[in-house]
C-alpha atoms as a PDB file:
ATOM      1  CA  UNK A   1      21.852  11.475 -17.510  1.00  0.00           C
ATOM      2  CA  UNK A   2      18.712   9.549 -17.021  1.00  0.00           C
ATOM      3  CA  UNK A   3      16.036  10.757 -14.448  1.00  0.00           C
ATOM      4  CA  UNK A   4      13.781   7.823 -12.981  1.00  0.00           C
ATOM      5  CA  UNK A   5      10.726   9.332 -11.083  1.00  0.00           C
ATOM      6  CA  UNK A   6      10.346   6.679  -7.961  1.00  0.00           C
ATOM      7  CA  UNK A   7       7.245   6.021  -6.564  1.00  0.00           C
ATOM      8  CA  UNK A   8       4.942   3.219  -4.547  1.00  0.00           C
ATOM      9  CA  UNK A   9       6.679   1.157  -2.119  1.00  0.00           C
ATOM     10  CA  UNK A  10       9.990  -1.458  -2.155  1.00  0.00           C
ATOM     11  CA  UNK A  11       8.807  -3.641  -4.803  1.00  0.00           C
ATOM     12  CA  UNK A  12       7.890  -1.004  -7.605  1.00  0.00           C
ATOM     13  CA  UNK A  13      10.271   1.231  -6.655  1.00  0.00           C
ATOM     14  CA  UNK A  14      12.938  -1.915  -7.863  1.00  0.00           C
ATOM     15  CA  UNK A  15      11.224  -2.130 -11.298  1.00  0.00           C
ATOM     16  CA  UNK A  16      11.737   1.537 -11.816  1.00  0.00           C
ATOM     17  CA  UNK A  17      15.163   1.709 -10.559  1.00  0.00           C
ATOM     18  CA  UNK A  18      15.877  -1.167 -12.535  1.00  0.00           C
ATOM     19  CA  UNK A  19      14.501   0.226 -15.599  1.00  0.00           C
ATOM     20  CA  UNK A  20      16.852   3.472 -15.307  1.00  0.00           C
ATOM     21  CA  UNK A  21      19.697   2.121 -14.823  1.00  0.00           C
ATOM     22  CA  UNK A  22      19.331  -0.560 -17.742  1.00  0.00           C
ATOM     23  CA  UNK A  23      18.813   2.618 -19.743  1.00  0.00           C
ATOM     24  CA  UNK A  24      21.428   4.498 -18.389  1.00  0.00           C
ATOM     25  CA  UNK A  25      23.538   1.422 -18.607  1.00  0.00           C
ATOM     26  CA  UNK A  26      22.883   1.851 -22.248  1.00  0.00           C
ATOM     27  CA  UNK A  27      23.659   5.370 -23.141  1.00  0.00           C
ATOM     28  CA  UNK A  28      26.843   5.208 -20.345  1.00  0.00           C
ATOM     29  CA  UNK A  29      25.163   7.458 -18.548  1.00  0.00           C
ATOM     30  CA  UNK A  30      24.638   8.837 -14.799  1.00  0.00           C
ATOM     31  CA  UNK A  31      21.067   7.487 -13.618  1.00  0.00           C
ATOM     32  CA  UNK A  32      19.120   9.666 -10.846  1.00  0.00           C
ATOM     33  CA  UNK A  33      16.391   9.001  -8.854  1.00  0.00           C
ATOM     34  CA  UNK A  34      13.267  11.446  -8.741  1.00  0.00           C
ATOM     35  CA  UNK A  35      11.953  10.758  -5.109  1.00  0.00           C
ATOM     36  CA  UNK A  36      10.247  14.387  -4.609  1.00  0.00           C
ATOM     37  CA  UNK A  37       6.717  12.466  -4.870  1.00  0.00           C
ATOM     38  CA  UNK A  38       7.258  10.716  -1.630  1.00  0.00           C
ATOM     39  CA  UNK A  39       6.350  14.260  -0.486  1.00  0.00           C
ATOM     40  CA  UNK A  40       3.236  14.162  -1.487  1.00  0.00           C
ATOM     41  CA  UNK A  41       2.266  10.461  -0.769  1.00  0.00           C
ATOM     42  CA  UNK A  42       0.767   9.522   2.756  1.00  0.00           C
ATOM     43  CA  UNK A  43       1.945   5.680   3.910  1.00  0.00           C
ATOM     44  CA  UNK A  44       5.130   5.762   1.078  1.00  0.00           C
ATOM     45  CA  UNK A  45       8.942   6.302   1.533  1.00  0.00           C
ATOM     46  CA  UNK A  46      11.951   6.134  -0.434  1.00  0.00           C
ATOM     47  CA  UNK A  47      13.068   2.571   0.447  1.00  0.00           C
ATOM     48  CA  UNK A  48      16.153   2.058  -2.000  1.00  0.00           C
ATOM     49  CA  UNK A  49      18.591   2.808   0.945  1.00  0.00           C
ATOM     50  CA  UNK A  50      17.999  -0.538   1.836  1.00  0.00           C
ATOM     51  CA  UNK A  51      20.488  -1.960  -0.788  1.00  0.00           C
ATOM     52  CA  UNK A  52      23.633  -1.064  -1.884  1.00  0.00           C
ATOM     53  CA  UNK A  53      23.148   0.469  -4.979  1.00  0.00           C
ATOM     54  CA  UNK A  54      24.598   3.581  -5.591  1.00  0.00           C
ATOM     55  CA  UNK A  55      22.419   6.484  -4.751  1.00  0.00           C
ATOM     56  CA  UNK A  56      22.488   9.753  -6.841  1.00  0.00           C
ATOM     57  CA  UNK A  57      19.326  11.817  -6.396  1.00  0.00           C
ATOM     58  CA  UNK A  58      18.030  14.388  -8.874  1.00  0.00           C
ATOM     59  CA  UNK A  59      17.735  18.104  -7.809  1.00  0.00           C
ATOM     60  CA  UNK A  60      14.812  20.371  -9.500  1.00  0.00           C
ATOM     61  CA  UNK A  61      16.918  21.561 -11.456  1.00  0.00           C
ATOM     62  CA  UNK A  62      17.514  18.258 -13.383  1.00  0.00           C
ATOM     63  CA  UNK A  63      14.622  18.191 -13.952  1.00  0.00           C
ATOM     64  CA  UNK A  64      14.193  21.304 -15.195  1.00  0.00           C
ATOM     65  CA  UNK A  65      16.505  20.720 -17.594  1.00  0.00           C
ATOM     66  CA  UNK A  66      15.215  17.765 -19.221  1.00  0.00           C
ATOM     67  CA  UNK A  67      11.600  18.400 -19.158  1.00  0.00           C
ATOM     68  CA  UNK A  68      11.230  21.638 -19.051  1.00  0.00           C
ATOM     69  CA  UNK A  69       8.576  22.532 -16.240  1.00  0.00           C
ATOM     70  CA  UNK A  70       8.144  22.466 -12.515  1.00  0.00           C
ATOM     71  CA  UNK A  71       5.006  20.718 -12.900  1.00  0.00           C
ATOM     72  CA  UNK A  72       5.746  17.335 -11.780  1.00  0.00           C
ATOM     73  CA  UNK A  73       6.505  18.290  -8.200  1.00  0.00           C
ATOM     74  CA  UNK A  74       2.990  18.773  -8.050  1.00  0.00           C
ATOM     75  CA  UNK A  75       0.986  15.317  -8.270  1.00  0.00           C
ATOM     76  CA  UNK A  76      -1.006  15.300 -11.057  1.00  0.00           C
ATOM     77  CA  UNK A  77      -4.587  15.075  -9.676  1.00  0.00           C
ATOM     78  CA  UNK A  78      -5.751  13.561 -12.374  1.00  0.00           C
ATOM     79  CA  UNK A  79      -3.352  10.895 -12.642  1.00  0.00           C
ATOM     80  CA  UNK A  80      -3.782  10.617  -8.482  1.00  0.00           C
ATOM     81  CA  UNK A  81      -7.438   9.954  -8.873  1.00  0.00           C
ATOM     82  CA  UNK A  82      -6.804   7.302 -11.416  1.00  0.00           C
ATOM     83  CA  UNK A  83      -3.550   5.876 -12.375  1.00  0.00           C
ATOM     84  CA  UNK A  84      -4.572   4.067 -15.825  1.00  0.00           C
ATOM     85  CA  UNK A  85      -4.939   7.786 -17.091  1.00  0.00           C
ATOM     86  CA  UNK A  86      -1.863   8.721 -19.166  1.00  0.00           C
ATOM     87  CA  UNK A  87      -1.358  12.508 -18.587  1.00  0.00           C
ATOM     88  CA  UNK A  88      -1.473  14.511 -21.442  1.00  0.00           C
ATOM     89  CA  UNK A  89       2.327  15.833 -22.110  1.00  0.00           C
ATOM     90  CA  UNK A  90       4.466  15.880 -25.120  1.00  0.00           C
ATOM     91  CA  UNK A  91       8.240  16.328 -24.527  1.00  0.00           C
ATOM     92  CA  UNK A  92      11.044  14.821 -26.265  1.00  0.00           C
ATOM     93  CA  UNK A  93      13.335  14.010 -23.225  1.00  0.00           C
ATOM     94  CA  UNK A  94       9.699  13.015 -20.622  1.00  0.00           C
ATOM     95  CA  UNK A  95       8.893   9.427 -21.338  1.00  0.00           C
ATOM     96  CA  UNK A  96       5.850   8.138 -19.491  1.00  0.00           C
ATOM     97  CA  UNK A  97       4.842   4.309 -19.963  1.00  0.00           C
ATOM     98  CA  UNK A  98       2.477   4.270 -22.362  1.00  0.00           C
ATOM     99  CA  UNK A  99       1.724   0.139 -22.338  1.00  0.00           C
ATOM    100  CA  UNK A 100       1.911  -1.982 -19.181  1.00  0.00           C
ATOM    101  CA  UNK A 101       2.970  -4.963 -21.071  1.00  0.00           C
ATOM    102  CA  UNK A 102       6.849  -4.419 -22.432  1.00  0.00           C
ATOM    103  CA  UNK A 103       7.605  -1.598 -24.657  1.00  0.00           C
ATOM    104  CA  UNK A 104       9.824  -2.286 -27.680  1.00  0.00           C
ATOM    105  CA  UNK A 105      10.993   1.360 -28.112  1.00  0.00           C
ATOM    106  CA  UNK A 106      12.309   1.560 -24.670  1.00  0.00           C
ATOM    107  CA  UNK A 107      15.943   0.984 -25.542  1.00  0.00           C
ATOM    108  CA  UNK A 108      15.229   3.524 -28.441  1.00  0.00           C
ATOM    109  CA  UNK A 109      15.196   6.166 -25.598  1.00  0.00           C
ATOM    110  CA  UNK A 110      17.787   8.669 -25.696  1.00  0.00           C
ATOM    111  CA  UNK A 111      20.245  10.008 -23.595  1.00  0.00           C
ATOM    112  CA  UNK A 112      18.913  12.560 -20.994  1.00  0.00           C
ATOM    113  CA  UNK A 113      15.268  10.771 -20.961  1.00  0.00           C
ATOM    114  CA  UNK A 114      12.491  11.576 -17.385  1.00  0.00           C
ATOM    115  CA  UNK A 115      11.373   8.284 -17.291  1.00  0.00           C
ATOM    116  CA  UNK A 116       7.722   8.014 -15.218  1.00  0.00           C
ATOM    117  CA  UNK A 117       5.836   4.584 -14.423  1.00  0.00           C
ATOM    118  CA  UNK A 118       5.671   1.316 -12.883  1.00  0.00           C
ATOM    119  CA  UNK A 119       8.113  -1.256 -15.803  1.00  0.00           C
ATOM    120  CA  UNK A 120       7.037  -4.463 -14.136  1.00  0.00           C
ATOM    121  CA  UNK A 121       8.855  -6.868 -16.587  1.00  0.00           C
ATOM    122  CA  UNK A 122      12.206  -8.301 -16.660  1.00  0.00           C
ATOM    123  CA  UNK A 123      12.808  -7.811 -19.957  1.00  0.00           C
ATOM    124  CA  UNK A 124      13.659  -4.031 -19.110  1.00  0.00           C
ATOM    125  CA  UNK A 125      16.750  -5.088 -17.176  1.00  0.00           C
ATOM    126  CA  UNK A 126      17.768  -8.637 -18.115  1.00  0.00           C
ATOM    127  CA  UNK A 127      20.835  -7.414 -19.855  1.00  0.00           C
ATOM    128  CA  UNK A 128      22.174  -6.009 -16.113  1.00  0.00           C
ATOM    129  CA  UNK A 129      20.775  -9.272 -14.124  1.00  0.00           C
ATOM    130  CA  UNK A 130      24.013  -9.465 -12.619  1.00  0.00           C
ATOM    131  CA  UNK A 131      24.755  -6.260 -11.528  1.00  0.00           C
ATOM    132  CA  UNK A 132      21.402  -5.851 -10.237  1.00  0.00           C
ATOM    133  CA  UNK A 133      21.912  -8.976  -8.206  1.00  0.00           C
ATOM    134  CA  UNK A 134      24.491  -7.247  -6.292  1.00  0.00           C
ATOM    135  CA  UNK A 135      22.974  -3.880  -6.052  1.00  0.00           C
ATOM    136  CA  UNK A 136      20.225  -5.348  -4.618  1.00  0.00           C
ATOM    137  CA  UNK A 137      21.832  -7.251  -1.267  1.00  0.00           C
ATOM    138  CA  UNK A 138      20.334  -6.075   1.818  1.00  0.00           C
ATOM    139  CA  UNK A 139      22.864  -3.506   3.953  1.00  0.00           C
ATOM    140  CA  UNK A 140      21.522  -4.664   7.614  1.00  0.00           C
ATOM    141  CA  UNK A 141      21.981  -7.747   9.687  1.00  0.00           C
ATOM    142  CA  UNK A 142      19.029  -9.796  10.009  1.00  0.00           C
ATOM    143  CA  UNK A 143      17.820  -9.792  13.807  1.00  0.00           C
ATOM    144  CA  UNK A 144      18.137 -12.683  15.818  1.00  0.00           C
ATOM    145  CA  UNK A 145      15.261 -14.209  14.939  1.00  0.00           C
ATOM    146  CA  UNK A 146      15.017 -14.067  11.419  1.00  0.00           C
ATOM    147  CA  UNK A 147      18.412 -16.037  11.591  1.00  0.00           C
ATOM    148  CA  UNK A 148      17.204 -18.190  12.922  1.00  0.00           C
ATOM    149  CA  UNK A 149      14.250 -18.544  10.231  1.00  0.00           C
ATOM    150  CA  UNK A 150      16.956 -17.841   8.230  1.00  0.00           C
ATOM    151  CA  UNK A 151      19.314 -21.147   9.420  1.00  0.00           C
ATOM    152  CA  UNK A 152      15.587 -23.433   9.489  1.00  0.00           C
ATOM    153  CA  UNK A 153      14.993 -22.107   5.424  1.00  0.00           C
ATOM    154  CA  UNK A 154      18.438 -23.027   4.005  1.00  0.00           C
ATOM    155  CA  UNK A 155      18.029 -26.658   5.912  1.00  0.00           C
ATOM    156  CA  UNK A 156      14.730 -27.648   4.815  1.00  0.00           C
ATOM    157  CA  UNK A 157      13.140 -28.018   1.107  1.00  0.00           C
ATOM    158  CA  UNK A 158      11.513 -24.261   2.017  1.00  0.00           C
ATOM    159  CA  UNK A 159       8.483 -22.820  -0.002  1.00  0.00           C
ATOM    160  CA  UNK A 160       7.618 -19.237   0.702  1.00  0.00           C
ATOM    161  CA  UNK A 161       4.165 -18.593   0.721  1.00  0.00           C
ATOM    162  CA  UNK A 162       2.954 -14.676   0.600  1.00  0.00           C
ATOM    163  CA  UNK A 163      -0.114 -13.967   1.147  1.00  0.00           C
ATOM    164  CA  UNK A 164      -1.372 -10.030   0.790  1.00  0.00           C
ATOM    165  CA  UNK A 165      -4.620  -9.073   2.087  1.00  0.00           C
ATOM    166  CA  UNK A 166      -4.539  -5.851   4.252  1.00  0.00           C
ATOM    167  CA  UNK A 167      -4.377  -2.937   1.325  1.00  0.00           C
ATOM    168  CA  UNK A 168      -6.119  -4.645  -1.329  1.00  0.00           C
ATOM    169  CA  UNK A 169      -9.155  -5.804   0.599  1.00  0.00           C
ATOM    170  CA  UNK A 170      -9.576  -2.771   2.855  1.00  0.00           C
ATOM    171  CA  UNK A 171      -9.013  -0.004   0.203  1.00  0.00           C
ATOM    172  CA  UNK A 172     -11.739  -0.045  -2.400  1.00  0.00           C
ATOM    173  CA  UNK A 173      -9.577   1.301  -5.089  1.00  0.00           C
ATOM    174  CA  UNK A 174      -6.734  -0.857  -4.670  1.00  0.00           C
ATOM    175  CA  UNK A 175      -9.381  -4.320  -4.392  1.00  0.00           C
ATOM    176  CA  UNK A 176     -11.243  -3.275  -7.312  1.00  0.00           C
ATOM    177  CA  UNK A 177      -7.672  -3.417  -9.533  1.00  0.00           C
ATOM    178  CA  UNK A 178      -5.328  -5.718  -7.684  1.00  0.00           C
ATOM    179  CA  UNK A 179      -8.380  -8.679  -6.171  1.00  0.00           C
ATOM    180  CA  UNK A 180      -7.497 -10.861  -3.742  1.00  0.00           C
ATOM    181  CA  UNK A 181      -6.609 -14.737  -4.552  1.00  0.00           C
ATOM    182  CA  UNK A 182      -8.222 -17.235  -3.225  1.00  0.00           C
ATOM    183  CA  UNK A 183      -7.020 -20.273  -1.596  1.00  0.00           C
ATOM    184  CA  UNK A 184      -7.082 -22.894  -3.809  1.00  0.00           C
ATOM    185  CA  UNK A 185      -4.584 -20.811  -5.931  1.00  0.00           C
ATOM    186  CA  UNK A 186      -2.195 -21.378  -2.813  1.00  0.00           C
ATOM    187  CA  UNK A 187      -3.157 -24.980  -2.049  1.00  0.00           C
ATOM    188  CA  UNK A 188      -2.431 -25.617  -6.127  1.00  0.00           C
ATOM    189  CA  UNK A 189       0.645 -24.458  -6.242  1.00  0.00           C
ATOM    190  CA  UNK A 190       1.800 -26.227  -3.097  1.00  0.00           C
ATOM    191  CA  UNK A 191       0.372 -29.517  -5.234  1.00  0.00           C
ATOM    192  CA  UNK A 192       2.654 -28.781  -8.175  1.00  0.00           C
ATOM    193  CA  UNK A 193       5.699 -28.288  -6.147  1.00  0.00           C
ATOM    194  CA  UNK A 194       5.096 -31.157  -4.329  1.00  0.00           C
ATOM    195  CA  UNK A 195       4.989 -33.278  -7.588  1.00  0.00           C
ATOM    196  CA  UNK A 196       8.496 -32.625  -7.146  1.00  0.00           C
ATOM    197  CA  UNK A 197       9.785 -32.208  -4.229  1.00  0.00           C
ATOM    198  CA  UNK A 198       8.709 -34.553  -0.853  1.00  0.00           C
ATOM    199  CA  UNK A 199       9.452 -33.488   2.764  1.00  0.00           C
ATOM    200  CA  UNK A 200       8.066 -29.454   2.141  1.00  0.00           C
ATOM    201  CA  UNK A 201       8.250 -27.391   4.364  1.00  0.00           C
ATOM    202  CA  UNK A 202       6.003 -23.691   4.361  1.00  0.00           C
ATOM    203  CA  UNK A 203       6.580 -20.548   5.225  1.00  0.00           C
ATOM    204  CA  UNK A 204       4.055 -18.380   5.085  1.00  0.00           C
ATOM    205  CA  UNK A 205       4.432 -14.510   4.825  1.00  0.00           C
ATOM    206  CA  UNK A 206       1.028 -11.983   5.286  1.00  0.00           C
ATOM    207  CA  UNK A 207       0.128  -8.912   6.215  1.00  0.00           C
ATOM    208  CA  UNK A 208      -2.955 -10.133   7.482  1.00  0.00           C
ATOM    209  CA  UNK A 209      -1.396 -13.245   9.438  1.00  0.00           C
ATOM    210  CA  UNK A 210      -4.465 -13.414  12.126  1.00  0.00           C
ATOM    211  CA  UNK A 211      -7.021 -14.544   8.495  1.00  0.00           C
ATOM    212  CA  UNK A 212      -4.301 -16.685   7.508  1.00  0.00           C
ATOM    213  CA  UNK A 213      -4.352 -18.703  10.220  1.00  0.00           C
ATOM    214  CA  UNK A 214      -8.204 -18.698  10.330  1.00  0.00           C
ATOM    215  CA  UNK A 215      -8.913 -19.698   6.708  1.00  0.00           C
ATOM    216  CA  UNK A 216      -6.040 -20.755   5.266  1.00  0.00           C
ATOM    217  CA  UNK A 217      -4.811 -24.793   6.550  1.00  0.00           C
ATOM    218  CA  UNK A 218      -1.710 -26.890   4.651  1.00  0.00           C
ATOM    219  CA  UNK A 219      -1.061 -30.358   4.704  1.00  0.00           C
ATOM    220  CA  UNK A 220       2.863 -29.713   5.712  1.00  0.00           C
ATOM    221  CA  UNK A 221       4.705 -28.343   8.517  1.00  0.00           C
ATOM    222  CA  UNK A 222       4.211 -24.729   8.342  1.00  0.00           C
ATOM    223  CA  UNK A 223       5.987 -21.484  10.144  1.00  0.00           C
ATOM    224  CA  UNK A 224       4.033 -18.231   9.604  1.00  0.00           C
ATOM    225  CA  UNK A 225       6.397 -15.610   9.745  1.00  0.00           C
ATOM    226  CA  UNK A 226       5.197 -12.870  11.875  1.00  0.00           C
ATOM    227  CA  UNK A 227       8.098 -11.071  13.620  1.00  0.00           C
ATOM    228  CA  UNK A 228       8.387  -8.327  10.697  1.00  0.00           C
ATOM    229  CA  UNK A 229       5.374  -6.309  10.869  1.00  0.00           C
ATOM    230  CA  UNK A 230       7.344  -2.944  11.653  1.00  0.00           C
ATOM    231  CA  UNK A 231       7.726  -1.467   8.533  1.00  0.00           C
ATOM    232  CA  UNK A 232      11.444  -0.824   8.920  1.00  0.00           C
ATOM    233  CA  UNK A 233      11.851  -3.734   8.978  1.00  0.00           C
ATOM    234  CA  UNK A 234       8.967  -5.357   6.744  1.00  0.00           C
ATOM    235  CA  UNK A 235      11.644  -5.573   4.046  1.00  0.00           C
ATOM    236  CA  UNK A 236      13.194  -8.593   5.727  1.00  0.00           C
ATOM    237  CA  UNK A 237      10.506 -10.374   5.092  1.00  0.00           C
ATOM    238  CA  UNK A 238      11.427 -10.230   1.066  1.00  0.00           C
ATOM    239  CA  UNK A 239      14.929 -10.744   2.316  1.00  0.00           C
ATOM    240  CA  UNK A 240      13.756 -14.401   3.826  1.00  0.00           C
ATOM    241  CA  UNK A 241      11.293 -15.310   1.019  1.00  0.00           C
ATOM    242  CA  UNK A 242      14.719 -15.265  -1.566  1.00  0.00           C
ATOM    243  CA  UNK A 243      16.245 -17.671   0.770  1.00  0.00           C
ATOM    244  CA  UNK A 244      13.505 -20.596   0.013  1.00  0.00           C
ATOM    245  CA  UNK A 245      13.741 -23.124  -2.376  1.00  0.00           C
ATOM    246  CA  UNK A 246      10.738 -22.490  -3.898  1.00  0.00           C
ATOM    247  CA  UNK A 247       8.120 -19.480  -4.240  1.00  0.00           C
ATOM    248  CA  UNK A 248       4.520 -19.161  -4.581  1.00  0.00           C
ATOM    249  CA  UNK A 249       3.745 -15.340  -4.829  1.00  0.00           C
ATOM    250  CA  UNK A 250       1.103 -13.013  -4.521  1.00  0.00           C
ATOM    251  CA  UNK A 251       0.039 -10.361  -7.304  1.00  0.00           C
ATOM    252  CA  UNK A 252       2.752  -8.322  -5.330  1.00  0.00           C
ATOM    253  CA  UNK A 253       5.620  -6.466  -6.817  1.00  0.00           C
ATOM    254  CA  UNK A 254       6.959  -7.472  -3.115  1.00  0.00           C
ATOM    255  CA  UNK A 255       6.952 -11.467  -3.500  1.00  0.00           C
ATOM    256  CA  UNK A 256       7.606 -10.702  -7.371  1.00  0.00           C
ATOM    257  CA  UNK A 257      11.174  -9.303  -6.195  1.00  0.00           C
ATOM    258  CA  UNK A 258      11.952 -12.516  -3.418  1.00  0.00           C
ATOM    259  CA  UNK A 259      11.642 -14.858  -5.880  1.00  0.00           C
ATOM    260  CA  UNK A 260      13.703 -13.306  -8.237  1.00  0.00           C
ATOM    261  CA  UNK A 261      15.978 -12.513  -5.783  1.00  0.00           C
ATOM    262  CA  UNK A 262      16.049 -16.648  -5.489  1.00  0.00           C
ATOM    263  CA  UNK A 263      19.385 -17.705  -6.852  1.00  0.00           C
ATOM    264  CA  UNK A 264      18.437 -21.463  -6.340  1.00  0.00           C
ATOM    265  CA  UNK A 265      19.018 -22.834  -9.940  1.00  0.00           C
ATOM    266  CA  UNK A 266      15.917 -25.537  -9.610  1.00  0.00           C
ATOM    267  CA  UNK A 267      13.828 -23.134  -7.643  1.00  0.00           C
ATOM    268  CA  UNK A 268      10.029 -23.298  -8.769  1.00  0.00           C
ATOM    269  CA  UNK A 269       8.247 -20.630  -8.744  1.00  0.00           C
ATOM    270  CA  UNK A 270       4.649 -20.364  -9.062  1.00  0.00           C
ATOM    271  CA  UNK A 271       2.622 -16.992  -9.908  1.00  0.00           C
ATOM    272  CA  UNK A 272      -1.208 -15.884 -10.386  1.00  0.00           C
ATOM    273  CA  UNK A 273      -2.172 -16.056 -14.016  1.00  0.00           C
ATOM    274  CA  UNK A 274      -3.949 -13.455 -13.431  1.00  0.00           C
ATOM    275  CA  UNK A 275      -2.216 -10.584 -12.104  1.00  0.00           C
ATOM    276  CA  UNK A 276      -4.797  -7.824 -11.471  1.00  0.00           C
ATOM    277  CA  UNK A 277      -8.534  -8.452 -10.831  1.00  0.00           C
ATOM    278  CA  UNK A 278      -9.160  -5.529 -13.271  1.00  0.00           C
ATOM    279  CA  UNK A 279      -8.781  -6.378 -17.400  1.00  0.00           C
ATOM    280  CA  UNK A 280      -7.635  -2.910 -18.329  1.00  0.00           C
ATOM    281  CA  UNK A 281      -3.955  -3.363 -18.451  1.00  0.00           C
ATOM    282  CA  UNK A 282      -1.871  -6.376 -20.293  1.00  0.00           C
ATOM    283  CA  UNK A 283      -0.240  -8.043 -18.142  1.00  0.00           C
ATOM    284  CA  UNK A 284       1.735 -10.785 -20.405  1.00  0.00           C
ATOM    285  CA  UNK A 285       5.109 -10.083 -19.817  1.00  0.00           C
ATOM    286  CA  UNK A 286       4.829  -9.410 -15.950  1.00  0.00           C
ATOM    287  CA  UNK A 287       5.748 -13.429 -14.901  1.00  0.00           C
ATOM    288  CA  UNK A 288       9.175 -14.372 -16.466  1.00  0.00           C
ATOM    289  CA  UNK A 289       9.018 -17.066 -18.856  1.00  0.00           C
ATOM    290  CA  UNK A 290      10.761 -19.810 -16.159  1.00  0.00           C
ATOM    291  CA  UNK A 291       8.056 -19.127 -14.074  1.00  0.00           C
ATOM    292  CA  UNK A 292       4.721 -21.227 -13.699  1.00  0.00           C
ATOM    293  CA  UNK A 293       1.897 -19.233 -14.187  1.00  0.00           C
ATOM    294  CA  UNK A 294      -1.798 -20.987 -12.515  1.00  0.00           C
END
């Protein structure tokens, strides 16, 4: 059995689901999802019912048994204050990430391994792409109008453009380690798909649509996408991005998952170089390889 603790919101909670059940994959094992920290988390819910993967969740006593305390139903205040803070905890079977960048020893993990943190690199779960691929199709109808969005993206040479604002510029923590990119990262990677490709056509994805619009001007037709604020249906927003041609993300786990999610075989997609404003953490093995990185 392997345990994966699930926390943040749709787009990390991917990673770490897709980290466990490479590992479990492994070992031929049951993977279960730890999602007694949503609990404790204001604005965050379990979002993996969204897909059709195969839901098993953990009980206490699972984790009991592989780590050995009751301790991490309680939220570490420490590592609350300040995630970059490993906690101090030694236990065979509890594996916390201990480097941001990709970890070489994961696949040394054993059998009946707690696994806690954020695995934001494809390397972790390449060896299932295709079975995540299908675990991760969208169980609900779009609504009317995003098929419609839907029927203009798959007829046009699409781009999705997401831009996230809200969270990282209003929260001090979050701005001081995510930033916020500028526009001339956006209006370069339009250039560079445009090399390309002729007739574009944008659609832009924010939660902070009104600034957009205000600051932010393109050179080709453009459709901002604004009928999925409602987070119940925010998701479909990722859902539409993976229908585009092309991608140019945000430093978002969210626009990291549409374009992956893009099975176009000549899709371009264009990433920040720079993935958090803050230097403490590597962040080299975040953008896949077939990625362009400005």
């Amino acid at each position: 059995m392997i345990i994966v603790k699930l926390t943040g919101g749709l787009g990390n909670q991917m990673f770490q689901y897709a980290a466990g059940r490479s590992l479990a994959e492994k070992h031929g094992a049951d993977l279960k999802l730890d999602i007694s920290n949503f609990q404790y988390v204001k604005n965050r819910n379990y979002k993996l019912h969204l897909f059709n993967i195969n839901e098993s969740f953990s009980t206490k006593e699972d984790v009991f048994d592989l780590v050995g305390s009751r301790a991490q139903f309680a939220i570490d205040k420490v590592f609350r204050t300040n995630f970059f803070i490993r906690a101090i905890r030694q236990k065979e079977n509890y594996y916390r990430q201990r480097l941001f960048h990709y970890d070489e020893d994961f696949f040394n993990l054993p059998d009946n391994s707690y696994l806690e943190g954020y695995w934001q690199c494809e390397k972790y779960f390449q060896s299932i792409e295709e079975q995540l691929r299908k675990a991760f199709k969208f169980n609900s109808k779009l609504g009317v109008e995003n098929e419609k969005l839907a029927d203009k993206i798959r007829e046009t040479v699409s781009v999705s453009i997401h831009v996230r604002r809200s969270d990282y510029f209003f929260n001090s923590k979050l701005h001081q380690v995510h930033g916020i990119l500028r526009s001339d990262y956006y209006n370069k990677a339009i250039n560079l798909i445009a090399e390309k490709y002729s007739d574009l056509e944008l659609f832009v994805f924010s939660d902070d649509m009104e600034w957009v619009k205000e600051f932010m001007h393109f050179d080709y037709p453009t459709t901002y996408v604004e009928n999925n604020t409602e987070d119940q249906i925010a998701h479909q927003d990722m859902e539409l991005m993976s229908y585009c041609d092309h991608n140019i993300i945000a430093n978002s786990s969210f626009s990291w998952w549409s374009a992956w999610l893009n099975t176009n075989p000549q899709k371009m997609v264009v990433a920040p170089n720079k993935w958090f404003k803050t230097t403490r953490l590597d962040t080299k093995d975040v953008i896949p390889e077939s990625w362009i990185r400005i």
